[in-house]
Structure formats: structure tokens, C-alpha cells
C-alpha atoms as a PDB file:
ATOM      1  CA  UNK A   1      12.730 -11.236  -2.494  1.00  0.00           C
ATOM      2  CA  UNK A   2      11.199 -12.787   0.198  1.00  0.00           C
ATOM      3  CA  UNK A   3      12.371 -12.934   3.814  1.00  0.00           C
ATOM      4  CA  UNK A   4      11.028 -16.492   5.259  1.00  0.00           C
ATOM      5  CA  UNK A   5      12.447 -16.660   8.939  1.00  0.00           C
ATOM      6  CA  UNK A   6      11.423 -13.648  11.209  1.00  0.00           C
ATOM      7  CA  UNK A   7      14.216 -14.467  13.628  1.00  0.00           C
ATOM      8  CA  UNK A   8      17.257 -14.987  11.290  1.00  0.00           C
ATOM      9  CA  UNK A   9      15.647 -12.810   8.636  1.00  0.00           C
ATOM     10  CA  UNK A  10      16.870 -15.181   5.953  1.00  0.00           C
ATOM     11  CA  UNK A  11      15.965 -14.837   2.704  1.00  0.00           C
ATOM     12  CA  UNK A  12      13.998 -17.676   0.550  1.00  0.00           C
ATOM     13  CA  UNK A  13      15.854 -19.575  -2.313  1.00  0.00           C
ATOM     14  CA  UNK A  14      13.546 -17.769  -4.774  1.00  0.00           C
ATOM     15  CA  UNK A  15      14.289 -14.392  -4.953  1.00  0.00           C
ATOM     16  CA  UNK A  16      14.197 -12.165  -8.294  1.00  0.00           C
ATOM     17  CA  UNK A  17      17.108 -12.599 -10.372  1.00  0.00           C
ATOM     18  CA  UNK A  18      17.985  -8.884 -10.737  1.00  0.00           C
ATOM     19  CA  UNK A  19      18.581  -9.299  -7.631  1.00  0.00           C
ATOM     20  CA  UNK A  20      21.933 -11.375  -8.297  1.00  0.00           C
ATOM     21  CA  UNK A  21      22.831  -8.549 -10.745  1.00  0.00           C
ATOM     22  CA  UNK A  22      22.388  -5.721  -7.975  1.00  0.00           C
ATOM     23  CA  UNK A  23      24.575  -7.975  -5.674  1.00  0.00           C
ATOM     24  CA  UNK A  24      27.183  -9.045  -8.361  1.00  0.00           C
ATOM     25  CA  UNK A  25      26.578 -12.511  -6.632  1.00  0.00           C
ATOM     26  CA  UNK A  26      24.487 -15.771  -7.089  1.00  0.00           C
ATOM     27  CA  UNK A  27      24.782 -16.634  -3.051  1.00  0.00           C
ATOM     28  CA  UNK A  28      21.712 -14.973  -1.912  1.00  0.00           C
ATOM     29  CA  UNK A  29      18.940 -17.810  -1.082  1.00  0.00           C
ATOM     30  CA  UNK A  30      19.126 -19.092   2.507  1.00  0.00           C
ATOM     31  CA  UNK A  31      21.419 -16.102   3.533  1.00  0.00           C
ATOM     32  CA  UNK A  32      20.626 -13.634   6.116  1.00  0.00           C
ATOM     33  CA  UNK A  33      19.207 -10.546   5.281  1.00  0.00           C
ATOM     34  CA  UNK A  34      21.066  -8.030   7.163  1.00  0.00           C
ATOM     35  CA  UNK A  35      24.623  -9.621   6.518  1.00  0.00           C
ATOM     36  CA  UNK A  36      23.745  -9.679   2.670  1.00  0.00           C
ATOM     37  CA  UNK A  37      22.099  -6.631   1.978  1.00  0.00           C
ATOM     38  CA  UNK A  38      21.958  -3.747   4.839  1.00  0.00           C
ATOM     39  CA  UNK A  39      25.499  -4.843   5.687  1.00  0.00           C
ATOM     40  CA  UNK A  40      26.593  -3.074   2.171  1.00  0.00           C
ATOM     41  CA  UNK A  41      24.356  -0.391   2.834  1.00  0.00           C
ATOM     42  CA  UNK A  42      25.085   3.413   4.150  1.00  0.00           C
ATOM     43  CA  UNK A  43      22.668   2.870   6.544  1.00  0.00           C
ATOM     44  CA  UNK A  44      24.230   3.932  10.110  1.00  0.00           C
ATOM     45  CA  UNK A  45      24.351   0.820  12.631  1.00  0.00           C
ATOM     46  CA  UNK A  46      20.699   2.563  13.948  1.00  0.00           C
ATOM     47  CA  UNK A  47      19.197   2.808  11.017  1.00  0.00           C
ATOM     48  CA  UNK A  48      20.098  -0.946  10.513  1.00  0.00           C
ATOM     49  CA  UNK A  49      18.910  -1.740  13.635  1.00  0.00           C
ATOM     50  CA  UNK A  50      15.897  -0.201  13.212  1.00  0.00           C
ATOM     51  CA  UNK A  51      15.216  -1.620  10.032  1.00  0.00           C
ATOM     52  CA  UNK A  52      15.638  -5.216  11.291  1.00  0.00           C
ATOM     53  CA  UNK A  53      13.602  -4.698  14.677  1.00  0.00           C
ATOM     54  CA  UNK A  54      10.735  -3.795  12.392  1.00  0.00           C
ATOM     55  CA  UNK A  55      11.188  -6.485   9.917  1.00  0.00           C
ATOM     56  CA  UNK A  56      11.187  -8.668  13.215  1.00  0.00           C
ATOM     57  CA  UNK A  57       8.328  -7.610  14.845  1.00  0.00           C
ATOM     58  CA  UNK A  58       6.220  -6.992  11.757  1.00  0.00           C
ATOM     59  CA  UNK A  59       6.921 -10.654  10.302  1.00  0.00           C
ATOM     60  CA  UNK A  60       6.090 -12.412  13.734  1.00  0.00           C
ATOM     61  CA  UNK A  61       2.844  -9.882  14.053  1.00  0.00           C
ATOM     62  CA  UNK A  62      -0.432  -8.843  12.519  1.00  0.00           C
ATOM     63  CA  UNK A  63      -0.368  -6.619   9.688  1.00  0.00           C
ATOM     64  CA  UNK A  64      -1.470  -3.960  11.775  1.00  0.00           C
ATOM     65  CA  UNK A  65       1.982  -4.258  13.841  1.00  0.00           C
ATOM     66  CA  UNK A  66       4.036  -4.101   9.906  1.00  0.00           C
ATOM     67  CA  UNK A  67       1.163  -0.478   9.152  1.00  0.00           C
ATOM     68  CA  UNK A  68       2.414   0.959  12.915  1.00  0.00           C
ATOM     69  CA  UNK A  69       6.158   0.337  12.363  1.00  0.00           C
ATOM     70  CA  UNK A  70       6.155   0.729   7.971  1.00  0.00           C
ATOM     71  CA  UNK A  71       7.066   4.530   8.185  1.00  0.00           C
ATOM     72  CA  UNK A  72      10.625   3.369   9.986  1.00  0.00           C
ATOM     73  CA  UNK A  73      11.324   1.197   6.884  1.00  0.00           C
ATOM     74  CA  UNK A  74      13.444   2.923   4.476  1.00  0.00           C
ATOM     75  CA  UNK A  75      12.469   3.479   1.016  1.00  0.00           C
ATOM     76  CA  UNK A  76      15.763   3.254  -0.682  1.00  0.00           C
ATOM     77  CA  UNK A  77      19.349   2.045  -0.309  1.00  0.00           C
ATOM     78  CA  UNK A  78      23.018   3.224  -0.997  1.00  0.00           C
ATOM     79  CA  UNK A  79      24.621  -0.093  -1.823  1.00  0.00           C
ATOM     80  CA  UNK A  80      28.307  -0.046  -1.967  1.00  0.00           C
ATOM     81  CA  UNK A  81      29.113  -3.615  -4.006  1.00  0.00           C
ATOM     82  CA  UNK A  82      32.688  -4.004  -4.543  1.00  0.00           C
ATOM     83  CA  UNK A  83      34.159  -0.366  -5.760  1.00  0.00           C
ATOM     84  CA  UNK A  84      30.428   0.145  -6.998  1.00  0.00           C
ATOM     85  CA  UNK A  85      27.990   2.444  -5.305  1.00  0.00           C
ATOM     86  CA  UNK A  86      23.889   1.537  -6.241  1.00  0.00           C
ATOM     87  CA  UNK A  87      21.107   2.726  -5.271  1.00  0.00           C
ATOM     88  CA  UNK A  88      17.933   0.319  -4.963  1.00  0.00           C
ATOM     89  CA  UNK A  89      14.460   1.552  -4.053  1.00  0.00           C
ATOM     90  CA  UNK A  90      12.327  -0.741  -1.971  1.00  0.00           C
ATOM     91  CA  UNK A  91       8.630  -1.542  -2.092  1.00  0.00           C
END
């Protein structure tokens, strides 16, 4: 998945397939980010917060600003999709 808007955080049309299967949906492309994914997370509201001021400032900034801010990224998510918890590791 790529995020392609550093603003809205929306994600590109192309994304990975598996994706759709982790999300149980095929509406993914041109959505935003944080409403499709974190949203259906665990995360507390400040860890989401967090997570998108980094993807933010790191997408707008040099990679030096993404190696500063990467160790506030989380590593892994608690997705609750319907009446289905999943767990997704990021890279």
C-alpha cells in the first residue's frame, strides 16, 4: 500500500490485494488512511494521532525527518473487521 497525499493521507488505487482480504472490502484505493485502517484499529485516539502526525510530517519531509520520527510508528495492528479481530504487522 501506498499512501499518495501527505495531507489527506489517502491511499493510491494500487494497493496489494491481500490487502482487500485483511479488510473484507474492495473500497480501499482513493480512501483515507486513518478512516480505513487505524480507525479499526486498538490503537488509543493518541496513538492514532501520533501515527498520522508522523506519516504527515515524514511524507512532506526529507527522509531524515521519516528516520527521527520512525520509532513512533507502530509495528503491528489489532484490527477489529466486522466480529473479526486481526492482527497485521507493518513494514
Amino acid at each position: 500500500m501506498t499512501i499518495q497525499d501527505s495531507e489527506t493521507l489517502t491511499i493510491h488505487e494500487e494497493y496489494s490485494k491481500e490487502l482487500e482480504s485483511i479488510l473484507e472490502t474492495k473500497a480501499i484505493g482513493s480512501t483515507n488512511f486513518v478512516s480505513s485502517i487505524l480507525d479499526h484499529s486498538t490503537l488509543s485516539t493518541d496513538e492514532k494521532s501520533q501515527v498520522k502526525e508522523v506519516l504527515q510530517i515524514a511524507l512532506n519531509e526529507s527522509i531524515f525527518s521519516y528516520e527521527i520520527n520512525a520509532d513512533k510508528l507502530v509495528k503491528e495492528l489489532n484490527l477489529k473487521v466486522g466480529k473479526k479481530e486481526k492482527i497485521i504487522e507493518i513494514d
